[in-house]
N, C-alpha and C. Protein backbone atom coordinates (compact mmCIF):
# COMPACT_ATOMS: atom_id res chain seq x y z
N UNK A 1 14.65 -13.57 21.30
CA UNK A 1 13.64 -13.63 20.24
C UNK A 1 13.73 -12.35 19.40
N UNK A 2 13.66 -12.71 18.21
CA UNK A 2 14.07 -11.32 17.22
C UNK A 2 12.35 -10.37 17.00
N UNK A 3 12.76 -9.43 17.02
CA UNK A 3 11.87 -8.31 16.76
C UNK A 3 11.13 -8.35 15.78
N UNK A 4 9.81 -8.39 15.23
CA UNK A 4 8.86 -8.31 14.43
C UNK A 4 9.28 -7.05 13.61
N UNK A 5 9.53 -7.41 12.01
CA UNK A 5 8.93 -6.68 10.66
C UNK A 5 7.91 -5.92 10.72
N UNK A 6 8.04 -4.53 11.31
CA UNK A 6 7.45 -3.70 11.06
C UNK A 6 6.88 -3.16 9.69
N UNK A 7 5.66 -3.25 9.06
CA UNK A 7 5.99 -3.09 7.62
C UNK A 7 4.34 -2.38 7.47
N UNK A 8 4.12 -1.29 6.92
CA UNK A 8 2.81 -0.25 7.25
C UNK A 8 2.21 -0.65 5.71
N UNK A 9 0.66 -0.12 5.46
CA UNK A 9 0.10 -0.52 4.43
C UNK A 9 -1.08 0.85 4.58
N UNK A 10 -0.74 1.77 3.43
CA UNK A 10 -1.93 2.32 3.41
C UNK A 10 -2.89 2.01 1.97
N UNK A 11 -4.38 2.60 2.46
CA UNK A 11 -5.01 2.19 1.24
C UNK A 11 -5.42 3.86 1.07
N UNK A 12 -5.42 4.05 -0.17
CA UNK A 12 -5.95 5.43 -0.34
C UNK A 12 -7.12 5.08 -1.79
N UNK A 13 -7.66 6.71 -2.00
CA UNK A 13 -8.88 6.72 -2.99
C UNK A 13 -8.71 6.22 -4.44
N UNK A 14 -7.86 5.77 -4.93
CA UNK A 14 -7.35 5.18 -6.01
C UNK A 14 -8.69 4.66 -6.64
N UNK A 15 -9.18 4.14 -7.68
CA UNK A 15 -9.57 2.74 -7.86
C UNK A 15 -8.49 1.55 -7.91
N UNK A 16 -8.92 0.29 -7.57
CA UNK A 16 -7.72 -0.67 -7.11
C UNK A 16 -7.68 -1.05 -6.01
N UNK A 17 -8.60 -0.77 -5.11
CA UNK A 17 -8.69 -1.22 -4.05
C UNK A 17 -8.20 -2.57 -3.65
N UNK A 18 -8.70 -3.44 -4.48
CA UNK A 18 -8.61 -4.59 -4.85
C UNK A 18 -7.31 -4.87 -4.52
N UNK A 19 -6.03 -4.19 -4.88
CA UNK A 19 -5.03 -4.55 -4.69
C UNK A 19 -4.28 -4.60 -3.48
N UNK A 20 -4.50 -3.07 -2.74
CA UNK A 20 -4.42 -3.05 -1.38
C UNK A 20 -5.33 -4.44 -0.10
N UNK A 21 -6.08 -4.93 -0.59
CA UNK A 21 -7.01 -5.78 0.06
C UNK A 21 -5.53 -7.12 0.16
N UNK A 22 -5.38 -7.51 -1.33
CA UNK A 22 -4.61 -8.51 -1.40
C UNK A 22 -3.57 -8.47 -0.81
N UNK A 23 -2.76 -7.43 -1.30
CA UNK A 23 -1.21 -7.11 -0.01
C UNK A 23 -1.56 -7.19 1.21
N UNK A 24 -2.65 -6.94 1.93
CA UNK A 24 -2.89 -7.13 3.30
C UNK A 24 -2.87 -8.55 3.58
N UNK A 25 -3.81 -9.15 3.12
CA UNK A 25 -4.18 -10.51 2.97
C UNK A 25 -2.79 -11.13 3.35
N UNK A 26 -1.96 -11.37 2.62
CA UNK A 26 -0.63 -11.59 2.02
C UNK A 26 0.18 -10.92 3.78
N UNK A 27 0.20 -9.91 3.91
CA UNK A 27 1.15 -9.71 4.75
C UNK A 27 0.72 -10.11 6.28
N UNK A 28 -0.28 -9.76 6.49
CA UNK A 28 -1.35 -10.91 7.67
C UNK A 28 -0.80 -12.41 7.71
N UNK A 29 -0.62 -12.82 6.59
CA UNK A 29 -0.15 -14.36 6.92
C UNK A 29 1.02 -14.67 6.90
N UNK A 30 1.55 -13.57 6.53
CA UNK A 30 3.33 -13.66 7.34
C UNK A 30 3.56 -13.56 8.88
N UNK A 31 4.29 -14.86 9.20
CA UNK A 31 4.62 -14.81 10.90
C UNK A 31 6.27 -13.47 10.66
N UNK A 32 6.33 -13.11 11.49
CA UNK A 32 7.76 -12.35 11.99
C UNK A 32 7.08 -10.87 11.17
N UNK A 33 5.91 -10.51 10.70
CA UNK A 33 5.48 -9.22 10.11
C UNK A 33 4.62 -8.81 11.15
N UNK A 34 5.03 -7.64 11.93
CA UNK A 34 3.35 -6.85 12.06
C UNK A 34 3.12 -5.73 11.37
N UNK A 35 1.69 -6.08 11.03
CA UNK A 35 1.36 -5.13 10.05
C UNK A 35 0.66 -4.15 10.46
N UNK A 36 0.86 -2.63 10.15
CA UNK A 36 -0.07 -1.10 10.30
C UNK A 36 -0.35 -1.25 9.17
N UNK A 37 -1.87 -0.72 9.46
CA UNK A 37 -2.44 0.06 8.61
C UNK A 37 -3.83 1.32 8.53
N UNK A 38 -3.46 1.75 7.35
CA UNK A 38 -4.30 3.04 7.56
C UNK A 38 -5.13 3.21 5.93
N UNK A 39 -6.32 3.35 6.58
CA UNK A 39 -7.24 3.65 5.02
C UNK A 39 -7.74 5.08 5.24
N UNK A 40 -7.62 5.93 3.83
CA UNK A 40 -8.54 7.09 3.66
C UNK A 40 -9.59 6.98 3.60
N UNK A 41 -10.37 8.00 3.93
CA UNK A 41 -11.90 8.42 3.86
C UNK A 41 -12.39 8.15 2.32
N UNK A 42 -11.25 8.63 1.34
CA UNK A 42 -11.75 8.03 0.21
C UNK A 42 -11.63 6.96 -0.33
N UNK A 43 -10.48 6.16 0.05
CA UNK A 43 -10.28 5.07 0.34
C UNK A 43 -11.97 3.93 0.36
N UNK A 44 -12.34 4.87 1.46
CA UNK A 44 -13.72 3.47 2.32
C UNK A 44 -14.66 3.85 1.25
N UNK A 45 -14.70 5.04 0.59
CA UNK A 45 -16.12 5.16 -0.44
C UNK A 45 -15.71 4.54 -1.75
N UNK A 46 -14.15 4.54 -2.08
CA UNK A 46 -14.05 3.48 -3.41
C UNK A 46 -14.03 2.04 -3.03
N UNK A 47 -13.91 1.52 -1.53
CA UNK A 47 -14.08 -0.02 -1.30
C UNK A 47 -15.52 -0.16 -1.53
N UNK A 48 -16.82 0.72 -1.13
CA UNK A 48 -17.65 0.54 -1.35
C UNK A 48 -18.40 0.39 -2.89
N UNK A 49 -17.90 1.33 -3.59
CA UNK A 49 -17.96 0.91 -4.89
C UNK A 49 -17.79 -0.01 -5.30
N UNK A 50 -15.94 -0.53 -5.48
CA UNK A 50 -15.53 -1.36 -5.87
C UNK A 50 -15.50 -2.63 -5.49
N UNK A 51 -15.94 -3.25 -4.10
CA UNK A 51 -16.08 -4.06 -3.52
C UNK A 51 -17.08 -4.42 -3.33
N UNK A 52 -18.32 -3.36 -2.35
CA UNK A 52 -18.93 -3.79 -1.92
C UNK A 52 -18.90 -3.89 -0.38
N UNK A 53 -17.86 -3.36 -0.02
CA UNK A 53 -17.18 -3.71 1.08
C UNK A 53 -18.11 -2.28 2.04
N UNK A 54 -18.60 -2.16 3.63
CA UNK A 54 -19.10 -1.03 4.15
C UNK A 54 -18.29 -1.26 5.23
N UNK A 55 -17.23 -0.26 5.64
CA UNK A 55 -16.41 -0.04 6.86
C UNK A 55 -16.66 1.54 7.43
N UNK A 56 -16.06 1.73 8.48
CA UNK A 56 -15.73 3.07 9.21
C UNK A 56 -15.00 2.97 9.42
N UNK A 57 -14.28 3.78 8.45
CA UNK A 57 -12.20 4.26 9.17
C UNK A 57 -12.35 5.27 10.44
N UNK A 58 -13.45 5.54 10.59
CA UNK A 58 -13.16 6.79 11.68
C UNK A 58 -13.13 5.50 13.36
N UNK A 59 -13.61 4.16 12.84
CA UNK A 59 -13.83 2.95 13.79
C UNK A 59 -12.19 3.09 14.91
N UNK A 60 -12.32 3.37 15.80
CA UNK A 60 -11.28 2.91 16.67
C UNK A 60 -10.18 1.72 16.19
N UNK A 61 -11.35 0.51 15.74
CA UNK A 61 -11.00 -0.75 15.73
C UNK A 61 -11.35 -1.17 14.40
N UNK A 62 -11.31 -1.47 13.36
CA UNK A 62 -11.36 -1.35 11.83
C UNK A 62 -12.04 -3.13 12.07
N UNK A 63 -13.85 -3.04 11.30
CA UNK A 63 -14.10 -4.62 11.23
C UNK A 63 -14.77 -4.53 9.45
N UNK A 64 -14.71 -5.53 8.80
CA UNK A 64 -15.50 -5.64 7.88
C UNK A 64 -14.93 -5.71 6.89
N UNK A 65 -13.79 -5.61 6.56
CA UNK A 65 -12.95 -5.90 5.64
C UNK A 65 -12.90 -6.99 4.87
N UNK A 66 -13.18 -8.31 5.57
CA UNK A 66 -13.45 -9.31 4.58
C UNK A 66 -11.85 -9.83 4.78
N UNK A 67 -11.21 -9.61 5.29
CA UNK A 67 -10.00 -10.12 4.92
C UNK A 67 -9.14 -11.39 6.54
N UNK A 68 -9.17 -11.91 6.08
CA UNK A 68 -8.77 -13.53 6.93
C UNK A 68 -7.59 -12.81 8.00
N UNK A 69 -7.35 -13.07 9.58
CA UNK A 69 -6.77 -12.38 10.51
C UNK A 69 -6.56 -11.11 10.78
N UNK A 70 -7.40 -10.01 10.33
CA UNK A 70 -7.99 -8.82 10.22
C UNK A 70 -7.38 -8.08 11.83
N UNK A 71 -7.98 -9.32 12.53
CA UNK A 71 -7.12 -8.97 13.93
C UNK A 71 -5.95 -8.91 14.36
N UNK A 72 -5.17 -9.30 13.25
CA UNK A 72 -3.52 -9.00 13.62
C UNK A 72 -3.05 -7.68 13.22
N UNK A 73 -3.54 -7.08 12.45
CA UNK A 73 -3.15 -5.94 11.92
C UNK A 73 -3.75 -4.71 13.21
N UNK A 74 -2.44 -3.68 13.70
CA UNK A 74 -2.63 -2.63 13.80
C UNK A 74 -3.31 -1.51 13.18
N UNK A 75 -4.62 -1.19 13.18
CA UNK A 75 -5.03 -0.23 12.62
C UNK A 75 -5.23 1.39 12.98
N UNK A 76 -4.87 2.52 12.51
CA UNK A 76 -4.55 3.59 13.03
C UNK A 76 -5.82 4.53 11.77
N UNK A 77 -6.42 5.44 12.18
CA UNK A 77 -7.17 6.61 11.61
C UNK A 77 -6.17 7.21 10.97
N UNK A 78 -6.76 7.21 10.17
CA UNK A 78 -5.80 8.91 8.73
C UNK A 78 -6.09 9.78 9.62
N UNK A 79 -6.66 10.42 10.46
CA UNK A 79 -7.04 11.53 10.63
C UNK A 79 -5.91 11.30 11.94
N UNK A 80 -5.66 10.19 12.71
CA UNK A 80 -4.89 10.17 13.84
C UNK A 80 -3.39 10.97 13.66
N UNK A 81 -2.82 12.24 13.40
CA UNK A 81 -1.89 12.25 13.15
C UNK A 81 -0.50 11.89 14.40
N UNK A 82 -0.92 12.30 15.36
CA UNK A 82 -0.50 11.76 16.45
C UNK A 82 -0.21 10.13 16.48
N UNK A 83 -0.32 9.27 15.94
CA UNK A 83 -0.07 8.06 15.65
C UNK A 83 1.69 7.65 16.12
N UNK A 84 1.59 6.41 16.38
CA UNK A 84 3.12 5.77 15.93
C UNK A 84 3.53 6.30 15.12
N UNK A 85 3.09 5.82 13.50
CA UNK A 85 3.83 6.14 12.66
C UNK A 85 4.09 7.21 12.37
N UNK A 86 3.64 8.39 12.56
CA UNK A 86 3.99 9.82 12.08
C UNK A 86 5.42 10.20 12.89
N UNK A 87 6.23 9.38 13.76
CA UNK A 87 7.56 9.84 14.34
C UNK A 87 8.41 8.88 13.55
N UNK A 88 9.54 9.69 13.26
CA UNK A 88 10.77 8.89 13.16
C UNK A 88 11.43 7.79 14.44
N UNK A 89 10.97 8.13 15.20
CA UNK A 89 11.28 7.07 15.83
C UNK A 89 11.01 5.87 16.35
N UNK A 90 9.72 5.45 15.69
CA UNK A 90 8.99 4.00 15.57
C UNK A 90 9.59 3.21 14.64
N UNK A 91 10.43 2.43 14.63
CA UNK A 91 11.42 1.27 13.54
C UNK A 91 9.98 0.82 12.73
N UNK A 92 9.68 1.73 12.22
CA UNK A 92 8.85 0.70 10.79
C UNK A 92 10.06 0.90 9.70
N UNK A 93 9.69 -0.55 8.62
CA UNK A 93 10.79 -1.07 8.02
C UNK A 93 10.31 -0.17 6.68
N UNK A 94 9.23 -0.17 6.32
CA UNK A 94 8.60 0.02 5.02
C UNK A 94 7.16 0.70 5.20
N UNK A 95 6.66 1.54 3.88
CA UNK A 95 5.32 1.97 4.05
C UNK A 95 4.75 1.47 1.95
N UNK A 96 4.50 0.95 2.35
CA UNK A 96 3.45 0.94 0.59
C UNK A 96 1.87 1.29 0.90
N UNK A 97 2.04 2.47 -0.35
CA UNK A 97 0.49 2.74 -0.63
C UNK A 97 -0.44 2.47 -1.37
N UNK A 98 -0.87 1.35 -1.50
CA UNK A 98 -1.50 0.50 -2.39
C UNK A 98 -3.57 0.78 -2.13
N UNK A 99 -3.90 0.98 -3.41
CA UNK A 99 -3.61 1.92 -4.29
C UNK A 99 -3.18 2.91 -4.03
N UNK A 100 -2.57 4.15 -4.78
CA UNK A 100 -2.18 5.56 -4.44
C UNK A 100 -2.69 6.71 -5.59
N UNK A 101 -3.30 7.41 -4.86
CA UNK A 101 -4.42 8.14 -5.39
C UNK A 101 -2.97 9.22 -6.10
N UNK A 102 -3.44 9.89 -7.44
CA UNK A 102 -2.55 11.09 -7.94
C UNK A 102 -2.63 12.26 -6.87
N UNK A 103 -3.72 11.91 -6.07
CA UNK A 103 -3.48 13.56 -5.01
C UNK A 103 -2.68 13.19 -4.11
N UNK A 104 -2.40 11.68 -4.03
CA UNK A 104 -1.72 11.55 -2.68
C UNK A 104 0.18 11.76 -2.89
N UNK A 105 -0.22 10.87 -4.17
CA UNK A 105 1.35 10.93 -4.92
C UNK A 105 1.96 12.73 -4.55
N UNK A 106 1.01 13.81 -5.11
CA UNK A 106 1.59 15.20 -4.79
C UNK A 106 1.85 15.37 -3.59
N UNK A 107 0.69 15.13 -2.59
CA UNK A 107 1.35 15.57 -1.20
C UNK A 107 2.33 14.54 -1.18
N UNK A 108 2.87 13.49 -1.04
CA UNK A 108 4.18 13.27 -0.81
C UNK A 108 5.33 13.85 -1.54
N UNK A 109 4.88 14.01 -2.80
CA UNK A 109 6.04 14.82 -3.48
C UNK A 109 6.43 16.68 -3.00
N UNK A 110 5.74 16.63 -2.76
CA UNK A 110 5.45 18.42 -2.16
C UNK A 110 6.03 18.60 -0.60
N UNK A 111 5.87 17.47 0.08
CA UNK A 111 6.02 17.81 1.43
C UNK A 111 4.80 17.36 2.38
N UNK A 112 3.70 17.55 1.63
CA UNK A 112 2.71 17.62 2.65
C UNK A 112 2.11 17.01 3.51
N UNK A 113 1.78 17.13 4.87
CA UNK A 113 1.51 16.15 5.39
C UNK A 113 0.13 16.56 6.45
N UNK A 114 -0.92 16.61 5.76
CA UNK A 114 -2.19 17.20 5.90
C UNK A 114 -3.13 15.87 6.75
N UNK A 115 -2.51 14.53 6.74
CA UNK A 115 -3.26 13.64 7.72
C UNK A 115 -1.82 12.31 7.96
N UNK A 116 -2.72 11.28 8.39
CA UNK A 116 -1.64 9.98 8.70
C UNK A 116 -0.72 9.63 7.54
N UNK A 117 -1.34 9.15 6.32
CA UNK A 117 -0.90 8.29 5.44
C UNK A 117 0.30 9.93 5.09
N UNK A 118 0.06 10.72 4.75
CA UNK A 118 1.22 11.29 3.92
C UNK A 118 2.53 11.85 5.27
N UNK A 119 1.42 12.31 6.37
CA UNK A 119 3.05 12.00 7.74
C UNK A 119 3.91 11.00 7.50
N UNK A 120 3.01 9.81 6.83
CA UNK A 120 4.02 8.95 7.39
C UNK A 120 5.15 8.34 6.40
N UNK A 121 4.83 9.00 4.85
CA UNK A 121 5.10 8.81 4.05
C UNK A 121 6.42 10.12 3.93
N UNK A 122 5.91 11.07 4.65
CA UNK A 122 7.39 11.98 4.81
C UNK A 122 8.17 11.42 5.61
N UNK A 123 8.02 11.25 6.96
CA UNK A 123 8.80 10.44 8.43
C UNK A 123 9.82 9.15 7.10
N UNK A 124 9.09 8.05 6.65
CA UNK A 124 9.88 7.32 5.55
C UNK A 124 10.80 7.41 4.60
N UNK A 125 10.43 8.95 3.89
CA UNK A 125 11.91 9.50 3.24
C UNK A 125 12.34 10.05 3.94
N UNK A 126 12.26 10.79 5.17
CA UNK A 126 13.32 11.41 5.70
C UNK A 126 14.19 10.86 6.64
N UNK A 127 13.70 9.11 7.22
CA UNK A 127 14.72 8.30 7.69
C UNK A 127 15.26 7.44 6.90
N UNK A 128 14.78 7.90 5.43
CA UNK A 128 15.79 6.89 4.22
C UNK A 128 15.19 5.53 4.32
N UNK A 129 14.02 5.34 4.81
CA UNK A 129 13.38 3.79 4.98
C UNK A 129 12.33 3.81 3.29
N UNK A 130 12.12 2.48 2.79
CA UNK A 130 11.54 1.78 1.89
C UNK A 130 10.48 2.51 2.08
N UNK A 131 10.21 3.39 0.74
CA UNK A 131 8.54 3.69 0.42
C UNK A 131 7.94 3.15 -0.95
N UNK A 132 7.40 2.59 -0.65
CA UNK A 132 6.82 2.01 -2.49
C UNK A 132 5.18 2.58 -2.28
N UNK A 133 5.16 3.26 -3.97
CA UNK A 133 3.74 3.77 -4.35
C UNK A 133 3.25 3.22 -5.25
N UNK A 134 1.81 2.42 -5.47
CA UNK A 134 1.16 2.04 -6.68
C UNK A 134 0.06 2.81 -7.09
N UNK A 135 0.63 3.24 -8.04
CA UNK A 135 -0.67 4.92 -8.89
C UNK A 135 -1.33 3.95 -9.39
N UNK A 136 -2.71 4.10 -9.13
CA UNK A 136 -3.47 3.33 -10.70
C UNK A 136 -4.27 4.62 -10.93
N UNK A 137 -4.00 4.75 -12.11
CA UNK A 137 -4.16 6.25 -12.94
C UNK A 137 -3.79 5.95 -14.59
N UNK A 138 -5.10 6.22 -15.48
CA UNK A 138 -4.79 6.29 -16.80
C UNK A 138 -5.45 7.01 -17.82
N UNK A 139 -4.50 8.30 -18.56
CA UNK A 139 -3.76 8.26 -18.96
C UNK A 139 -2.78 8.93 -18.24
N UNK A 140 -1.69 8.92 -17.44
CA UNK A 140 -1.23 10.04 -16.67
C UNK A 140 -0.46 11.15 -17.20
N UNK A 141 -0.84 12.48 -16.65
CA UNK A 141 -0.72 13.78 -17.14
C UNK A 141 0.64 14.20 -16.61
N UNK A 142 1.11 15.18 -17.37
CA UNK A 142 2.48 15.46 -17.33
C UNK A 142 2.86 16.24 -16.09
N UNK A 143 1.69 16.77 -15.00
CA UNK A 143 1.93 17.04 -13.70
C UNK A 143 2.25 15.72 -13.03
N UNK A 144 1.16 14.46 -13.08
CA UNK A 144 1.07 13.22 -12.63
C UNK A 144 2.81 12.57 -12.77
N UNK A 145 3.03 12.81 -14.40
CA UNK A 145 4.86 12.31 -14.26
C UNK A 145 5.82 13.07 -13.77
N UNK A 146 5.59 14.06 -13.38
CA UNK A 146 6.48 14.97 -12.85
C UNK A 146 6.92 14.46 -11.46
N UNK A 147 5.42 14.46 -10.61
CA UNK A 147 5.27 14.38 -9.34
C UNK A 147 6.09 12.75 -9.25
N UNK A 148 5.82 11.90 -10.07
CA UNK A 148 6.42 10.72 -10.20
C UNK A 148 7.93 10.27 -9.99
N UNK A 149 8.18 10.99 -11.08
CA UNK A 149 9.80 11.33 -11.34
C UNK A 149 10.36 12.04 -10.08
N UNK A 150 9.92 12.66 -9.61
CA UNK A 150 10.37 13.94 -8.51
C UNK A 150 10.79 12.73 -6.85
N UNK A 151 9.60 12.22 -7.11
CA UNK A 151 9.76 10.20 -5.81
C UNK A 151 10.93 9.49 -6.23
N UNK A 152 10.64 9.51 -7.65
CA UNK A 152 11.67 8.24 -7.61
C UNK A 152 13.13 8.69 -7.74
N UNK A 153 13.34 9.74 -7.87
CA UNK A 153 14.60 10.64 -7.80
C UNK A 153 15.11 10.45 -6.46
N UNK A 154 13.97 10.56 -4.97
CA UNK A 154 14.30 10.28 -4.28
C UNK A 154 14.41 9.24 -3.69
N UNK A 155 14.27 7.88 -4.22
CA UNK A 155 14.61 6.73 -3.64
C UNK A 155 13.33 5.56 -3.65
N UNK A 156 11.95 6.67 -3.74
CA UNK A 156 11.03 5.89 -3.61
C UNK A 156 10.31 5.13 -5.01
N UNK A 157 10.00 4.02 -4.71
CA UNK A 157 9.37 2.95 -5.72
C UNK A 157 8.43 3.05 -6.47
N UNK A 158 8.50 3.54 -7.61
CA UNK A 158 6.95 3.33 -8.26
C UNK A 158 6.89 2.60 -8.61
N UNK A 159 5.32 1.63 -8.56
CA UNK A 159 5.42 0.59 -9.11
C UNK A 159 3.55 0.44 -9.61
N UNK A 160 3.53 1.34 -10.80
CA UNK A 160 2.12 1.51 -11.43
C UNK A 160 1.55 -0.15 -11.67
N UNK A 161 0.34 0.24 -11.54
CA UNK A 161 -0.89 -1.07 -11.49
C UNK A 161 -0.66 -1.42 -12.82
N UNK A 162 0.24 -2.47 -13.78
CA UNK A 162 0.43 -2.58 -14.70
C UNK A 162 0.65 -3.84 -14.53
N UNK A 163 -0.46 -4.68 -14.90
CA UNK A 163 0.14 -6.24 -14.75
C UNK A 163 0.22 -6.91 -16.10
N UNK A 164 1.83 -7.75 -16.19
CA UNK A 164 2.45 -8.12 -17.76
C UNK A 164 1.34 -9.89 -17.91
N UNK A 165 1.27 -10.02 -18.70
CA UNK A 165 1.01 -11.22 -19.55
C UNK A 165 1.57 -12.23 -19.78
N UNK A 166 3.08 -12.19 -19.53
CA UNK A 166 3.32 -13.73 -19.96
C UNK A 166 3.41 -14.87 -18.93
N UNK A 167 2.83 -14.63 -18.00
CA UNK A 167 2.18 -15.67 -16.98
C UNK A 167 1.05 -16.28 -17.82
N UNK A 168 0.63 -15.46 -19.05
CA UNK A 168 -0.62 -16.30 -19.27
C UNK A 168 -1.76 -16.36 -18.31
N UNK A 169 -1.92 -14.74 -17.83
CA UNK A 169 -3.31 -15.36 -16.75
C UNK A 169 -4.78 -15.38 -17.56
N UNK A 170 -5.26 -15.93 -16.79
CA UNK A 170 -6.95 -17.00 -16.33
C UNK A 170 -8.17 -15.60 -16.69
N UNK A 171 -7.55 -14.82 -15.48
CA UNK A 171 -8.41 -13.93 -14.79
C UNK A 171 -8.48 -12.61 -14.15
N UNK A 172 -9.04 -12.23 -13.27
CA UNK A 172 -8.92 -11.17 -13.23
C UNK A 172 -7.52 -11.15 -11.90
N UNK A 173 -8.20 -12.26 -10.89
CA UNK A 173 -7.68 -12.29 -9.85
C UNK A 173 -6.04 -12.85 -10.21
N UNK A 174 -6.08 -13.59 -11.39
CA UNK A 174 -4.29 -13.67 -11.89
C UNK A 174 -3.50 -12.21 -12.06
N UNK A 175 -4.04 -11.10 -12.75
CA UNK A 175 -3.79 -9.67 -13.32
C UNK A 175 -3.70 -9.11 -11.77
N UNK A 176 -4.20 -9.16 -10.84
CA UNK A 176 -3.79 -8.76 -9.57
C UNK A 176 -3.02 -9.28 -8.80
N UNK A 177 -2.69 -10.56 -8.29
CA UNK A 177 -1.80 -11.14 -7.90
C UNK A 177 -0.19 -11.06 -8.76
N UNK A 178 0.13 -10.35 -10.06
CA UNK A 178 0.76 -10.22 -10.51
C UNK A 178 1.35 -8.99 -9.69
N UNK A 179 0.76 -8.08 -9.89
CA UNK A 179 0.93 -6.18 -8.93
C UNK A 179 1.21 -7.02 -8.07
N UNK A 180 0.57 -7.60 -7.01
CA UNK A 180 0.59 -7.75 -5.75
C UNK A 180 1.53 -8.95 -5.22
N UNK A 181 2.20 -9.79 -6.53
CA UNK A 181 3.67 -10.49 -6.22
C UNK A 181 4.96 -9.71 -6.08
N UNK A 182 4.93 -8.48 -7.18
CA UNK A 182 6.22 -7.40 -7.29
C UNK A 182 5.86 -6.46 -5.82
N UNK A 183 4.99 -5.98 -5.11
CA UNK A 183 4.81 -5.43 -4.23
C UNK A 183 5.42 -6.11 -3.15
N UNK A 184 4.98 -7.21 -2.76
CA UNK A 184 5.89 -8.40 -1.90
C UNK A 184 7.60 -8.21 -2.45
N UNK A 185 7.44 -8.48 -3.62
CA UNK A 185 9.05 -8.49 -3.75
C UNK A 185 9.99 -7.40 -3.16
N UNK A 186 9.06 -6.26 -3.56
CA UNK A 186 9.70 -5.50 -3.08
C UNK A 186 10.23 -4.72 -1.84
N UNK A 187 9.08 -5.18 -1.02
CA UNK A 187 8.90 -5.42 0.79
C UNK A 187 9.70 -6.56 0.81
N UNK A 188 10.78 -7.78 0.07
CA UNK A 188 10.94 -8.61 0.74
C UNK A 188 10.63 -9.62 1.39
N UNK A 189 9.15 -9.95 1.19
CA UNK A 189 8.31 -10.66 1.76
C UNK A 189 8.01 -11.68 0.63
N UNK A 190 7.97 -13.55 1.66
CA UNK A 190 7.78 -14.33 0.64
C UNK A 190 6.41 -14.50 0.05
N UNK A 191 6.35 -15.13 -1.29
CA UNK A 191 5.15 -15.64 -1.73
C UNK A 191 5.04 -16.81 -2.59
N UNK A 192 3.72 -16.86 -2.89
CA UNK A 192 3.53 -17.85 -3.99
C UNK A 192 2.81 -17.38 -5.40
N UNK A 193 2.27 -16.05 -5.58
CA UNK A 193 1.37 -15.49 -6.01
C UNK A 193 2.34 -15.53 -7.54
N UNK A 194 1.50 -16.45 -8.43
CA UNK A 194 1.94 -16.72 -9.98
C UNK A 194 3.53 -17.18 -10.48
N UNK A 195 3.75 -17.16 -11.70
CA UNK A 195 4.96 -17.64 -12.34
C UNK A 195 5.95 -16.49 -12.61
N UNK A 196 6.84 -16.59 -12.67
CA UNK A 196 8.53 -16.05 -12.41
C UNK A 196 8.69 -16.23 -13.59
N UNK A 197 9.26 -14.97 -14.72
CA UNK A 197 10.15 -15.27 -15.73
C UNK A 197 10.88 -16.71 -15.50
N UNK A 198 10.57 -17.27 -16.45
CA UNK A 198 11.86 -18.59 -16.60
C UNK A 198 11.56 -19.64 -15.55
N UNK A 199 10.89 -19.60 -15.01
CA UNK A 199 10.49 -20.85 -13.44
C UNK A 199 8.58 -20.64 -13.72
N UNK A 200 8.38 -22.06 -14.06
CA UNK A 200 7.11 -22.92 -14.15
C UNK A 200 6.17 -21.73 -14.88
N UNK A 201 6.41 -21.51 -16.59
CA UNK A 201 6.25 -20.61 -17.44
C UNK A 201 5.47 -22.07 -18.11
């Protein structure tokens, strides 16, 4: 029997929460995926904003999320640095940080690794494994593109909260499932989430 898709998901203080919710959603209902994940402290005060949503990341056991098999997902504390993921030697395949806050973007660009999510986001470039970041940030400042440029130099994905139009969406929840189809794509992971250049336009 083949080994489970290791594939990590952090949520950080971004606004956009919204989006990180959906990629979970989405990767939860993939069989052959197990999914980690890890939310910031600021993270849980913009779900509350933006959602509505009241959790405790400091929770052992992460409940309240709202999100359908909640129980399949591995959940680990930011603050846990000791974690799985902070070693190179746990086969995770991929880490996306959906949303990704501009402070977080620096500590990965810098080195730093001051809790879970950015350990684990160094451990990822430095075994050459898949890191994809989604900034939602606007207008971004010429430190913000620097730090940008400086990732993707090294291999890692930006892929800003910028969802295109010619799907023709509805709504709001079309404009997110757009982000959150290229995020899949780029993990490799199948979906159904909207229309494809050139296929059912």
């Amino acid at each position: 029997m083949s080994k489970p898709r290791r594939i990590a998901l952090a949520i950080t203080g971004a606004s956009g929460t919204v989006y990180g919710l959906r990629v979970l959603e989405a990767l939860l209902r993939q069989r052959g995926v197990e999914v980690h994940l890890t939310i910031s402290k600021s993270a849980q005060q913009v779900l509350a904003v933006e959602q509505g949503i009241e959790i405790d990341v400091q929770a052992a056991k992460l409940s309240g999320l709202g999100v359908p098999n909640l129980e399949r997902a591995v959940y680990h504390r930011n603050d846990n640095i000791g974690a799985a993921l902070a070693s190179g030697s746990f086969r995770l395949e991929a880490l996306a940080v959906v949303p990704c806050s501009m402070g977080c973007v620096a500590a990965i660009a810098h080195g730093l690794s001051d809790d879970l999510i950015q350990r684990t986001a160094d451990v990822v470039l430095k075994e050459r494994r898949k890191l994809l970041l989604v900034p939602r940030e606007t207008p971004f400042s010429t430190l913000h593109l620097e730090n940008l440029l400086r990732l993707s130099q090294m291999g890692v994905v930006v892929l800003p909260a910028c969802p295109g139009f010619y799907g023709k969406p509805q709504s709001i929840d079309d404009m997110v499932n757009f982000i959150v189809a290229r995020v899949l794509d780029h993990l490799g992971v199948e979906h159904d989430f909207g229309p494809r250049w050139g296929e059912r336009l």
